[in-house]
C-alpha atoms as a PDB file:
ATOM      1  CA  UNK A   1     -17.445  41.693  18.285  1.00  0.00           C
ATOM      2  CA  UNK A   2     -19.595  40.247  15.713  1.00  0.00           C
ATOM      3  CA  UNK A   3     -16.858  41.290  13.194  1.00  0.00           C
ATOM      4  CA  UNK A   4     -14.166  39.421  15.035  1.00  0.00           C
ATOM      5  CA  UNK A   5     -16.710  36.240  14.825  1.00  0.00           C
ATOM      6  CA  UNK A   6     -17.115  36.556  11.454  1.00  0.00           C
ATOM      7  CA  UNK A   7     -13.388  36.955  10.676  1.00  0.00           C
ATOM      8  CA  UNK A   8     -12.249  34.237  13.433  1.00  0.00           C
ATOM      9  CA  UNK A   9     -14.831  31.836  11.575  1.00  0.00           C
ATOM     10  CA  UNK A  10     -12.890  33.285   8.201  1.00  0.00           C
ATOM     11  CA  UNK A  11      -9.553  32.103   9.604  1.00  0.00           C
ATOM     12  CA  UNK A  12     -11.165  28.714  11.543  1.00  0.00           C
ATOM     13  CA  UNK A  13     -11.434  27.580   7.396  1.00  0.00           C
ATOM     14  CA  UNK A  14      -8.244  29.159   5.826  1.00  0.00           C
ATOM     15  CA  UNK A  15      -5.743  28.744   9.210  1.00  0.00           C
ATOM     16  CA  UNK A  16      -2.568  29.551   6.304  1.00  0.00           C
ATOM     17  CA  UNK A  17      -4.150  33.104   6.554  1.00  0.00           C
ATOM     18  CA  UNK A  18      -2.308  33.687   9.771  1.00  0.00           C
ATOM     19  CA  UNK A  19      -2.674  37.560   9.003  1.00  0.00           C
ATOM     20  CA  UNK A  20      -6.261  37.067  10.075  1.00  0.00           C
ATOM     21  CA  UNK A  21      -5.351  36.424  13.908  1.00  0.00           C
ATOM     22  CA  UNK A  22      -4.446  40.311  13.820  1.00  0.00           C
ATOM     23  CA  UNK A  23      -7.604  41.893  12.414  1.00  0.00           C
ATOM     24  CA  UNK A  24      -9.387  39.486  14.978  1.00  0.00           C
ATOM     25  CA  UNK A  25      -7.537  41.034  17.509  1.00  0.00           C
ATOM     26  CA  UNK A  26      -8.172  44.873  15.865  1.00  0.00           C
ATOM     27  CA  UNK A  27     -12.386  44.022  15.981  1.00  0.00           C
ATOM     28  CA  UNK A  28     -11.779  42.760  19.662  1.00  0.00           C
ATOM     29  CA  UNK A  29      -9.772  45.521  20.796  1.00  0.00           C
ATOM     30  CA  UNK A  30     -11.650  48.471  19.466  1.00  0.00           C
ATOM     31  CA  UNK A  31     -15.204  46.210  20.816  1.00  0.00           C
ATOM     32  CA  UNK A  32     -13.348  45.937  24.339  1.00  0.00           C
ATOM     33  CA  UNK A  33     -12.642  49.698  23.929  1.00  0.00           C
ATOM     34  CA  UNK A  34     -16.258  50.519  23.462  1.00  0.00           C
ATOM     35  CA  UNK A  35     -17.795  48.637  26.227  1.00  0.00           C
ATOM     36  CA  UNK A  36     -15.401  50.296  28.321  1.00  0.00           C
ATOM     37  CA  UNK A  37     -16.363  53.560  27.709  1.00  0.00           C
ATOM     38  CA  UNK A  38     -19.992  52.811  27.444  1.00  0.00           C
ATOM     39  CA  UNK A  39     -20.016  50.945  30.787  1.00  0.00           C
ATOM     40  CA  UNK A  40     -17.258  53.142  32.359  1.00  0.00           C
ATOM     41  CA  UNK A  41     -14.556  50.802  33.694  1.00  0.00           C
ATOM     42  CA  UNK A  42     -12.677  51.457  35.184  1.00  0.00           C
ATOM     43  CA  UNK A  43     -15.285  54.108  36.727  1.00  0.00           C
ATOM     44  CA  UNK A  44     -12.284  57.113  37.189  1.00  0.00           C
ATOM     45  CA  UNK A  45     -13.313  59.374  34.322  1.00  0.00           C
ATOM     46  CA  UNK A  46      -9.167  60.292  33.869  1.00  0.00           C
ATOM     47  CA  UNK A  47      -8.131  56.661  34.317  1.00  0.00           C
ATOM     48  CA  UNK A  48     -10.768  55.790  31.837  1.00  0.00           C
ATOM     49  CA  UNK A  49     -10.188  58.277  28.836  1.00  0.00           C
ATOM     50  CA  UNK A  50      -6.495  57.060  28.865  1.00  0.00           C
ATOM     51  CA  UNK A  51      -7.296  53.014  28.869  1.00  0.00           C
ATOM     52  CA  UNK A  52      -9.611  52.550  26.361  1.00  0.00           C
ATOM     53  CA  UNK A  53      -7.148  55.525  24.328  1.00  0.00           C
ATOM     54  CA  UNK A  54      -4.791  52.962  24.454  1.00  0.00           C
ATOM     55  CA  UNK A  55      -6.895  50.235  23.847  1.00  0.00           C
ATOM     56  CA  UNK A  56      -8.225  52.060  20.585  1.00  0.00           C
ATOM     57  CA  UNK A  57      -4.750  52.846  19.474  1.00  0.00           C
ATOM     58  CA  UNK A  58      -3.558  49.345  20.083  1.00  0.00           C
ATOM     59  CA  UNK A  59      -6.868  48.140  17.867  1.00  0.00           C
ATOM     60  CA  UNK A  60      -5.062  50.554  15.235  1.00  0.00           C
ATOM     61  CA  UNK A  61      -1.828  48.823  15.308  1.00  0.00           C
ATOM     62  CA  UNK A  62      -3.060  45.252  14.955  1.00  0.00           C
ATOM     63  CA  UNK A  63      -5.126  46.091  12.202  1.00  0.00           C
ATOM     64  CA  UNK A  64      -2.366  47.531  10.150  1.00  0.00           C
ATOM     65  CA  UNK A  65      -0.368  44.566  11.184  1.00  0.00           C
ATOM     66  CA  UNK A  66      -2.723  42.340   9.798  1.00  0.00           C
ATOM     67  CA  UNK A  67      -2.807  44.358   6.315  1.00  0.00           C
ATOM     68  CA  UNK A  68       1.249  44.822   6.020  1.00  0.00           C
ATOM     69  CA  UNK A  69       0.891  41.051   7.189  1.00  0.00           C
ATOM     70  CA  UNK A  70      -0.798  40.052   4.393  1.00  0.00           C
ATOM     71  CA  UNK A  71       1.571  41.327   1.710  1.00  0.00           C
ATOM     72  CA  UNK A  72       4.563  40.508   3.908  1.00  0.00           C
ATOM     73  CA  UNK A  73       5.605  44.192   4.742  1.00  0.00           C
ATOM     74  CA  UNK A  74       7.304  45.304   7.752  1.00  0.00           C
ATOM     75  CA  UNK A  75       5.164  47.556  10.460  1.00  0.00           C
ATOM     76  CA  UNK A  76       6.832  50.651  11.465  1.00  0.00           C
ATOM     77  CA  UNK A  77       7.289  50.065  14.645  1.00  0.00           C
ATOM     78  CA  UNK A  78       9.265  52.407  16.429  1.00  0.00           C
ATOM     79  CA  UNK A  79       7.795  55.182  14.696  1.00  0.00           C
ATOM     80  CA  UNK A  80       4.082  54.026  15.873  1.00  0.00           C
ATOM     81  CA  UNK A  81       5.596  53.247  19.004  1.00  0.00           C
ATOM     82  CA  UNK A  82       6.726  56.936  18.921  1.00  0.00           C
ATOM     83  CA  UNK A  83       3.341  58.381  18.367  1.00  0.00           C
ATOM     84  CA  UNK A  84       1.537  56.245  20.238  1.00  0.00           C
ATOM     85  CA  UNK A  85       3.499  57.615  23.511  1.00  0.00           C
ATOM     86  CA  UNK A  86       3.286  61.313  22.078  1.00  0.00           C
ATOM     87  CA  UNK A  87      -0.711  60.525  22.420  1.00  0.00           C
ATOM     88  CA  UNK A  88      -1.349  59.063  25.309  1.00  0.00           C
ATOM     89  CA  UNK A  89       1.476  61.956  27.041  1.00  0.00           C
ATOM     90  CA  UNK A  90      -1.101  64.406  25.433  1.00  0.00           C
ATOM     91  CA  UNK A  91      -4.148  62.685  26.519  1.00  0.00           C
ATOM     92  CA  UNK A  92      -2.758  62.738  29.850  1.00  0.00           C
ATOM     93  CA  UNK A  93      -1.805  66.457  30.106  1.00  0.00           C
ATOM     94  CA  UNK A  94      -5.197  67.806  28.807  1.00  0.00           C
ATOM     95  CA  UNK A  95      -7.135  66.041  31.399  1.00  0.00           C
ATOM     96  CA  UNK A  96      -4.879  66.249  34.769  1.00  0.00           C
ATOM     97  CA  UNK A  97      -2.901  69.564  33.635  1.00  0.00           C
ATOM     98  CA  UNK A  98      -5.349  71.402  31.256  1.00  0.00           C
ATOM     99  CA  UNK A  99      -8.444  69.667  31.019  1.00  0.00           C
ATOM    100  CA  UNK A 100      -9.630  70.166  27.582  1.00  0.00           C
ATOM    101  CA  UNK A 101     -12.052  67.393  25.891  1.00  0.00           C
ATOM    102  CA  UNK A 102     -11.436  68.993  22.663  1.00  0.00           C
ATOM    103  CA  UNK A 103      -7.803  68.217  22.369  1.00  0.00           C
ATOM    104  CA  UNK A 104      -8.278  64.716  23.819  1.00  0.00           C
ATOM    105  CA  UNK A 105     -10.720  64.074  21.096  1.00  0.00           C
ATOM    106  CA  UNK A 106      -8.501  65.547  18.079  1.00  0.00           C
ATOM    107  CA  UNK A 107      -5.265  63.883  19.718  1.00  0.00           C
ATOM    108  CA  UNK A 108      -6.972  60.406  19.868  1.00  0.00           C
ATOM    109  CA  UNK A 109      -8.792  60.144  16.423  1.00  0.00           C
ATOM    110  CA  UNK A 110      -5.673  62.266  14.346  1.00  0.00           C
ATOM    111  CA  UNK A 111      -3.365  59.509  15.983  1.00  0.00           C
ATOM    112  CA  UNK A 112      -5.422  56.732  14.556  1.00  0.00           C
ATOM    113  CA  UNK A 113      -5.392  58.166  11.295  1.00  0.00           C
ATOM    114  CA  UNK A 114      -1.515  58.612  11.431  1.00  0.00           C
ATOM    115  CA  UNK A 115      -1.061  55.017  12.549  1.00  0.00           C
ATOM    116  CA  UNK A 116      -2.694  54.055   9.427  1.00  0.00           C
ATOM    117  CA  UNK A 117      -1.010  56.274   7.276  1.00  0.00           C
ATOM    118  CA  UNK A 118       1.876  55.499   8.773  1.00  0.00           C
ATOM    119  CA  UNK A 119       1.652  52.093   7.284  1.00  0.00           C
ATOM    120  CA  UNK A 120       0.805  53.368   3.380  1.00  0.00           C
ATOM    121  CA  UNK A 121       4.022  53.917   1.476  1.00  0.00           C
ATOM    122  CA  UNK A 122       4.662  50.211   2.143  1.00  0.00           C
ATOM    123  CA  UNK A 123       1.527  49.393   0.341  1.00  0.00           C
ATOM    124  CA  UNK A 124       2.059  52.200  -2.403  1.00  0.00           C
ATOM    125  CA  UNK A 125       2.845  49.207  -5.000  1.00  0.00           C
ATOM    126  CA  UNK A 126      -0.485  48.001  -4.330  1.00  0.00           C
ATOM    127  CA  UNK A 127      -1.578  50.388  -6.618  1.00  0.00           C
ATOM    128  CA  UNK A 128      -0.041  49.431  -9.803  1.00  0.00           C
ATOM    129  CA  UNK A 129      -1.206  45.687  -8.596  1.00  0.00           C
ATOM    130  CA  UNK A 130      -4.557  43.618  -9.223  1.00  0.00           C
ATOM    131  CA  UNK A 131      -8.173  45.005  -8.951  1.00  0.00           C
ATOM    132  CA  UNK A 132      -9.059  43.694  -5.215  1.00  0.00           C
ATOM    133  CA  UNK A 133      -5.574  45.112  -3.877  1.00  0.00           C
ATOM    134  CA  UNK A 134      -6.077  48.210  -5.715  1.00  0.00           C
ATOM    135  CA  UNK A 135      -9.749  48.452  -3.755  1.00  0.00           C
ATOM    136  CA  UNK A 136      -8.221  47.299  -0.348  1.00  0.00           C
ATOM    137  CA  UNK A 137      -5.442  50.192  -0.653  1.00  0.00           C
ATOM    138  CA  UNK A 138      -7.903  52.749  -1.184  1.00  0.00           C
ATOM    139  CA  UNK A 139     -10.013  52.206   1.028  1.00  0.00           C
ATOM    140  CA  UNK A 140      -7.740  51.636   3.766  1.00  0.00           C
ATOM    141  CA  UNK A 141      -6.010  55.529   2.753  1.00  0.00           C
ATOM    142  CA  UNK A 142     -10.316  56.510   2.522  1.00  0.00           C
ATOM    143  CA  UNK A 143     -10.202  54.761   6.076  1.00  0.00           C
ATOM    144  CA  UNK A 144      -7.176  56.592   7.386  1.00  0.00           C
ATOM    145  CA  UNK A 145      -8.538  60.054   6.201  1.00  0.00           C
ATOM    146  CA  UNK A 146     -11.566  59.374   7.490  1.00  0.00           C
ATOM    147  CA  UNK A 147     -10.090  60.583  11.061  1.00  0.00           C
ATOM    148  CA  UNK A 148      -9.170  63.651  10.077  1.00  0.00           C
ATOM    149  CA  UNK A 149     -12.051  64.485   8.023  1.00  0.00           C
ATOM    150  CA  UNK A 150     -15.389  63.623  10.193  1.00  0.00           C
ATOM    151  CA  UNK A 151     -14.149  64.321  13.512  1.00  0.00           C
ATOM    152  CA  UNK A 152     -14.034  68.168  12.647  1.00  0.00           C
ATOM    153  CA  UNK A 153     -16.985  67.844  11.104  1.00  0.00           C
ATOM    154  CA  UNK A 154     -18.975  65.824  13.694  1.00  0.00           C
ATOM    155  CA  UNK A 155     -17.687  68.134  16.136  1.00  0.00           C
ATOM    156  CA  UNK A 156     -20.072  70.840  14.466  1.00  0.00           C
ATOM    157  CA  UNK A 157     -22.704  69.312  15.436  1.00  0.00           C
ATOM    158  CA  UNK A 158     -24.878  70.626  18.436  1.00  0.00           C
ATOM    159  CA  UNK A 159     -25.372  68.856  21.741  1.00  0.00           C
ATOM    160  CA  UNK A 160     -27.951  69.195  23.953  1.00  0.00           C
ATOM    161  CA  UNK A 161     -25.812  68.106  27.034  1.00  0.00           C
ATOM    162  CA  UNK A 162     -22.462  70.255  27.611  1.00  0.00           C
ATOM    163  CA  UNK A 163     -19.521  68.070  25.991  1.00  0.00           C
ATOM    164  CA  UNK A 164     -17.291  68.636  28.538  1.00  0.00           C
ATOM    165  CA  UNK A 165     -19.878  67.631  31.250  1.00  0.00           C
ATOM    166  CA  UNK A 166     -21.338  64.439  29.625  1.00  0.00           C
ATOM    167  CA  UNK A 167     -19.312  63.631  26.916  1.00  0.00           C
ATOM    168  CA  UNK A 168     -20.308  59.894  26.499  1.00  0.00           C
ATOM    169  CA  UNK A 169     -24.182  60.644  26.463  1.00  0.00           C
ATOM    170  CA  UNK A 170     -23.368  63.699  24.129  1.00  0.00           C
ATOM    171  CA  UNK A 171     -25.008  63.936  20.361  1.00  0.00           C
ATOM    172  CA  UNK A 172     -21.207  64.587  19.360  1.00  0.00           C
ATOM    173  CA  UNK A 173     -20.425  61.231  20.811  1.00  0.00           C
ATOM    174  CA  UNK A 174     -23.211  59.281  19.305  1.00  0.00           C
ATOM    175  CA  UNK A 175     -22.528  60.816  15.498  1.00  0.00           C
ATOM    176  CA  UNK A 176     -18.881  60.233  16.153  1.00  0.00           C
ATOM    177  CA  UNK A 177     -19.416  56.102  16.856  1.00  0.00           C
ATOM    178  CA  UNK A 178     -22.244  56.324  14.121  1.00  0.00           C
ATOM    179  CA  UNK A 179     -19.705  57.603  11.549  1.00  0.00           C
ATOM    180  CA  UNK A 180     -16.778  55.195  12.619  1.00  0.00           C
ATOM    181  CA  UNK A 181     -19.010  51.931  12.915  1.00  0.00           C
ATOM    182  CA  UNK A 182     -20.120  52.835   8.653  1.00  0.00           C
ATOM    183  CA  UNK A 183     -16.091  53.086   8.132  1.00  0.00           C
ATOM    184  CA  UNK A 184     -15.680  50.218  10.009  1.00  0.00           C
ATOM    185  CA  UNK A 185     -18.036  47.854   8.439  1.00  0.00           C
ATOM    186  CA  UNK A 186     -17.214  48.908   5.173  1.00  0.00           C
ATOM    187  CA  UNK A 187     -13.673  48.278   5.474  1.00  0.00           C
ATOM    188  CA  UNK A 188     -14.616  44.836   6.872  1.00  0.00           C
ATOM    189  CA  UNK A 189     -17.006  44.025   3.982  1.00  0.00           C
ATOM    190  CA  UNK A 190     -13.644  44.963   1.791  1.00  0.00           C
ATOM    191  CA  UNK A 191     -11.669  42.716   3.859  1.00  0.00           C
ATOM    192  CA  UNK A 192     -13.599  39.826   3.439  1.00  0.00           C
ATOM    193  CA  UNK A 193     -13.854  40.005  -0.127  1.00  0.00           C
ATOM    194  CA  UNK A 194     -10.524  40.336   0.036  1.00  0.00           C
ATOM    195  CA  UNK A 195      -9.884  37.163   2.121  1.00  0.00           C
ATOM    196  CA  UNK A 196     -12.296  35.021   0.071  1.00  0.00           C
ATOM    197  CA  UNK A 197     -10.230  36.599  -3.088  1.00  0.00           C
ATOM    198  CA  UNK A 198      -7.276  35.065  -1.165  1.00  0.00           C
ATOM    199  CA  UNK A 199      -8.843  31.770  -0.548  1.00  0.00           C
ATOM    200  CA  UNK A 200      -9.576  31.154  -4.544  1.00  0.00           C
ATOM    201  CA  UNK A 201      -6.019  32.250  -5.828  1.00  0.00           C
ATOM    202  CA  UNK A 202      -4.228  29.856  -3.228  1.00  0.00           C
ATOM    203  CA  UNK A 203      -7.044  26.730  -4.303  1.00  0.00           C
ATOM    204  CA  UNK A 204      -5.797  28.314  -8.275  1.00  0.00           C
ATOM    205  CA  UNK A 205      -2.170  28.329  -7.351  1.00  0.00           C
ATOM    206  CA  UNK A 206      -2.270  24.463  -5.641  1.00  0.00           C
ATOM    207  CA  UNK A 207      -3.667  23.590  -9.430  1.00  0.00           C
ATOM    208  CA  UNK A 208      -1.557  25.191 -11.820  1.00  0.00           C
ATOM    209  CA  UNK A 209       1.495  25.864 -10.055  1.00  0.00           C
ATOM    210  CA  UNK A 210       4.782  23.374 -10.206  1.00  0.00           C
ATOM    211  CA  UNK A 211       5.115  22.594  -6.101  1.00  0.00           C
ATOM    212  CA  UNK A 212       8.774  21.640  -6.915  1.00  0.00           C
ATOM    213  CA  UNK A 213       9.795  24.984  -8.972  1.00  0.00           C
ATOM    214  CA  UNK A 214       7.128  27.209  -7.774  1.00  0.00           C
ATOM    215  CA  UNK A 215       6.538  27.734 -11.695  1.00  0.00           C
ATOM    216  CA  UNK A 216       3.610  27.056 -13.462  1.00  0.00           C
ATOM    217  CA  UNK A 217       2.381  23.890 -14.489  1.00  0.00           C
ATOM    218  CA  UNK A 218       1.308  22.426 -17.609  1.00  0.00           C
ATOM    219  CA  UNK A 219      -2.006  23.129 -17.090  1.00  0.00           C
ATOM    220  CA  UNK A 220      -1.336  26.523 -15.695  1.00  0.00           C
ATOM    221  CA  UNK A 221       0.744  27.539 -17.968  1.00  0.00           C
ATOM    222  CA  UNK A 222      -1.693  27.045 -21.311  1.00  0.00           C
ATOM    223  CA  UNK A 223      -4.099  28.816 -18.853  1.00  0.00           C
ATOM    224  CA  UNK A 224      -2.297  31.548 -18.842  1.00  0.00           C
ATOM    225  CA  UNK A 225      -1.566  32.109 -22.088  1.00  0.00           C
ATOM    226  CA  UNK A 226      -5.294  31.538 -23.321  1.00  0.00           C
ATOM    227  CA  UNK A 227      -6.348  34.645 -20.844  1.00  0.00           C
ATOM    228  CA  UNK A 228      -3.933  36.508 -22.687  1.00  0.00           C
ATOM    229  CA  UNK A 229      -5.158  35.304 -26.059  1.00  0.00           C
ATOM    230  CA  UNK A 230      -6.335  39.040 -27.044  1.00  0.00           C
ATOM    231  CA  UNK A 231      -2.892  41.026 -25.959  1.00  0.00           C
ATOM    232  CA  UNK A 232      -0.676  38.523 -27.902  1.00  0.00           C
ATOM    233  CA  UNK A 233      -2.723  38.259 -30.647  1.00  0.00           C
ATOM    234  CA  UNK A 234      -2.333  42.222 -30.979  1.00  0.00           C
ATOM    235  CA  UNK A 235       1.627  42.359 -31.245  1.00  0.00           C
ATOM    236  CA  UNK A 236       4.665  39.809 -31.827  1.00  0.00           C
ATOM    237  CA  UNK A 237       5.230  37.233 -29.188  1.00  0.00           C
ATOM    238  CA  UNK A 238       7.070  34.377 -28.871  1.00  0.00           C
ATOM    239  CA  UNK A 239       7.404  31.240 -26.531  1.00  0.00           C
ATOM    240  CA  UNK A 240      11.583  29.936 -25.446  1.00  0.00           C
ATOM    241  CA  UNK A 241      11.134  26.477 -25.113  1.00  0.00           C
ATOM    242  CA  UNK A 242      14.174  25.809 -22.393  1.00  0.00           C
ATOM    243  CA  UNK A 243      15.704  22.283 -20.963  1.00  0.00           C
ATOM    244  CA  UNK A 244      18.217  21.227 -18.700  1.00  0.00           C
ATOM    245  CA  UNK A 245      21.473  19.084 -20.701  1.00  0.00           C
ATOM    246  CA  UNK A 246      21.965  16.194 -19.326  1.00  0.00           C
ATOM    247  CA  UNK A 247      19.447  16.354 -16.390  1.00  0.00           C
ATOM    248  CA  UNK A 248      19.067  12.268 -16.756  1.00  0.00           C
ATOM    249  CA  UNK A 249      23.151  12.105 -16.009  1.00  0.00           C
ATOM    250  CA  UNK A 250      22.511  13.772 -12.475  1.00  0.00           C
ATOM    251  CA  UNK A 251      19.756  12.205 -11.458  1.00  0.00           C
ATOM    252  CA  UNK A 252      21.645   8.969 -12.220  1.00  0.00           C
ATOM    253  CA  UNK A 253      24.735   9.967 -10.694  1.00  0.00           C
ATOM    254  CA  UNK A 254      23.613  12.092  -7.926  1.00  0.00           C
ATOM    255  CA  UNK A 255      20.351  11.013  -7.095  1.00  0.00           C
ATOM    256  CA  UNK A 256      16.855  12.533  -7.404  1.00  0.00           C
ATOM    257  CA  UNK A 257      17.312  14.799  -4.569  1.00  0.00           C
ATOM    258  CA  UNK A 258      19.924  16.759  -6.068  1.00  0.00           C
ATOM    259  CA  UNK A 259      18.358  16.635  -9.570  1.00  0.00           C
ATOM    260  CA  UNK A 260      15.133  18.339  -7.610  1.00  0.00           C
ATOM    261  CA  UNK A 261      17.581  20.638  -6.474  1.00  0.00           C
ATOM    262  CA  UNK A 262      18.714  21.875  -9.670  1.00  0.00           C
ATOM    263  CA  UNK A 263      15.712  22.154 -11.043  1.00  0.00           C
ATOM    264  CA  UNK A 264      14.498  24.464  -8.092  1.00  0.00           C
ATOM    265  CA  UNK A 265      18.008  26.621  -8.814  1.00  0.00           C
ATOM    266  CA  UNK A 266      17.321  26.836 -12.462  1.00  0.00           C
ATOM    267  CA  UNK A 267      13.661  27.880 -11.942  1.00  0.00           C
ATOM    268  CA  UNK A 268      14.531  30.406  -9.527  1.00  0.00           C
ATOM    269  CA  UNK A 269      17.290  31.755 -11.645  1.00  0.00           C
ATOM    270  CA  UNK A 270      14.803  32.432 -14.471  1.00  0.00           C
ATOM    271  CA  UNK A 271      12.772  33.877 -12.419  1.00  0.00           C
ATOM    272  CA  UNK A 272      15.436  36.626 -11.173  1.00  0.00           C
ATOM    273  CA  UNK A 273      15.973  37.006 -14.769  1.00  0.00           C
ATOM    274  CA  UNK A 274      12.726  37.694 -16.116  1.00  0.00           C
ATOM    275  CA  UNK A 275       9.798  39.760 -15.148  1.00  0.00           C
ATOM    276  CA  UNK A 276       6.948  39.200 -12.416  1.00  0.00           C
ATOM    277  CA  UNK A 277       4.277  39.196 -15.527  1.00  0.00           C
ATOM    278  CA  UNK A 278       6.571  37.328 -17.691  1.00  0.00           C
ATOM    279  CA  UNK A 279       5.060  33.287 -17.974  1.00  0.00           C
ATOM    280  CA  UNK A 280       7.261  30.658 -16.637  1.00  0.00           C
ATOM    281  CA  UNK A 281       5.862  27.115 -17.208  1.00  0.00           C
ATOM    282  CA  UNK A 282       7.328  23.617 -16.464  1.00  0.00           C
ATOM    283  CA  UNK A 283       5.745  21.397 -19.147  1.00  0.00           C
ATOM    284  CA  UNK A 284       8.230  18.532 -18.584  1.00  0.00           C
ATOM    285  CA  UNK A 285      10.427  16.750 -16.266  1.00  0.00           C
ATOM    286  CA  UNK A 286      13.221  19.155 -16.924  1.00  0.00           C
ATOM    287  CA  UNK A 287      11.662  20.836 -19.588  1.00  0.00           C
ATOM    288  CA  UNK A 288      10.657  24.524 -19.245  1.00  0.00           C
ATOM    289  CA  UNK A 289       8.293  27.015 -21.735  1.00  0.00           C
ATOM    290  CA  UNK A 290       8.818  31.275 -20.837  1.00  0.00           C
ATOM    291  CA  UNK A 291       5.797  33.429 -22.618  1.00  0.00           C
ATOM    292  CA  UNK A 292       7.473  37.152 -22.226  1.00  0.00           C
ATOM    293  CA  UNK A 293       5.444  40.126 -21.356  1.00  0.00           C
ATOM    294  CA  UNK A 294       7.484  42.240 -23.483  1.00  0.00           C
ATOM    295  CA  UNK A 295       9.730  40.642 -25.977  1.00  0.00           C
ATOM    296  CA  UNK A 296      11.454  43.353 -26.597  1.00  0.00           C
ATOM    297  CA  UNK A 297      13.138  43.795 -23.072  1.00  0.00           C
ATOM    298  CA  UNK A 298      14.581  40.027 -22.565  1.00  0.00           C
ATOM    299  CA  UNK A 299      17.876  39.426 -22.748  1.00  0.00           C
ATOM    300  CA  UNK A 300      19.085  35.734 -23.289  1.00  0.00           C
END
């Protein structure tokens, strides 16, 4: 719960980060699961073990949302949707039909590892991307795997009270919250770097980027090219200096509205054209500078 505080004060500052409403929601629901179990409501131990399983496994769902969210991916619904009802069937069976703790426990942490990894090959790209989404990848796959690793493990470890009899006052219970709350809080810690990161490149891109073209601005675009002063001083580069014939004709004729217009088609047509690392700048009214990653590969 303190998480969700901390993250709900996060979003109270940066309210654009809308993605933040669902890892709010992920700290709430997996708190709310917890009390639940600790304080046993609803008191029916079968009723229980299947509402805070869902409750859990919804806590799963919202945080991936919140992560796809971010990067504007799509969340695999109908697939989660899928495994979520293959759980909770499972739950259900091995504690009416076949009661067996042990399956419940590998059913309900193995399906909120495969929720998360679920989500992962739509966030492969993140790791050919910058440092801090490289980090938050990892560690949400680390995060992921960390279900199928520990709970094995943890259930090695010896209890002094039968498992099956008192499985919420059980050592195996305590190590098991133990181990999730470290994965938890680190993956939190990453998260907030992550949203601070996101705060400071937004405050960056209101500077130096163009609000009409969505290209860089003058300022921006020198910017860029002295924090790439090293790699083009290493090979040949060169700088297309581009304008638009005739602009002052449609703005005259047409208005300014439609002149704003074709500068927003021309920027986003050299934008399809070139690469996402190649430099676009506007430096003028209709005046427009490209720094190439590559020289080699652009075609004019």
């Amino acid at each position: 719960m303190l998480l969700a505080m901390v993250f709900y004060g996060l979003w109270m500052y940066q309210r654009k980060e809308r993605y933040l409403l669902h890892i709010i929601a992920a700290f709430l629901l997996y708190a709310v699961g917890l009390l639940m179990q600790i304080l046993k409501v609803p008191a029916d131990y079968g009723l229980n073990a299947l509402v805070t399983a869902f409750v859990y496994l919804s806590a799963m769902v919202f945080l991936c949302q919140g992560v796809l969210f971010r990067h504007a991916r799509k969340m695999p619904y109908v697939a989660q949707f899928i495994l979520i009802s293959f759980v909770m069937i499972g739950l259900y069976y091995f504690y009416y039909v076949d009661k067996n703790i042990l399956a419940r426990i590998y059913l309900l942490n193995f399906g909120c590892g495969l929720i998360i990894l679920m989500v992962m090959p739509a966030l492969k790209y993140l790791k050919e991307s910058k440092l801090i989404d490289r980090i938050l990848y990892w560690t949400f796959f680390i995060f992921s795997l960390s279900f199928f690793v520990r709970t094995p493990i943890t259930l090695l470890i010896p209890s002094g009270d039968s498992l099956k009899e008192r499985f919420s006052s059980s050592t195996f219970w305590l190590v098991l919250q133990v181990s999730l709350l470290f994965f938890v809080v680190f993956f939190a810690v990453v998260l907030m770097i992550v949203v601070m990161h996101d705060h400071v490149e937004r405050l960056r891109r209101e500077r130096d980027e163009d609000v009409l073209t969505g290209c860089l601005n003058r300022r921006g675009f020198f910017s860029a090219i002295e924090s790439r002063i090293v790699e083009i001083s290493s090979r040949d580069h060169f700088v297309l200096l581009v304008d638009v014939d005739y602009f002052k004709a449609i703005n005259d004729t047409h208005g300014h509205a439609v002149g704003d217009e074709v500068l927003h088609l021309f920027a986003k047509t050299l934008r399809e054209a070139l690469g996402p690392k190649d430099l676009i700048g506007r430096i003028g009214g209709e005046e427009f500078a490209i720094l190439p990653k590559c020289a080699e590969r652009l075609v004019v």
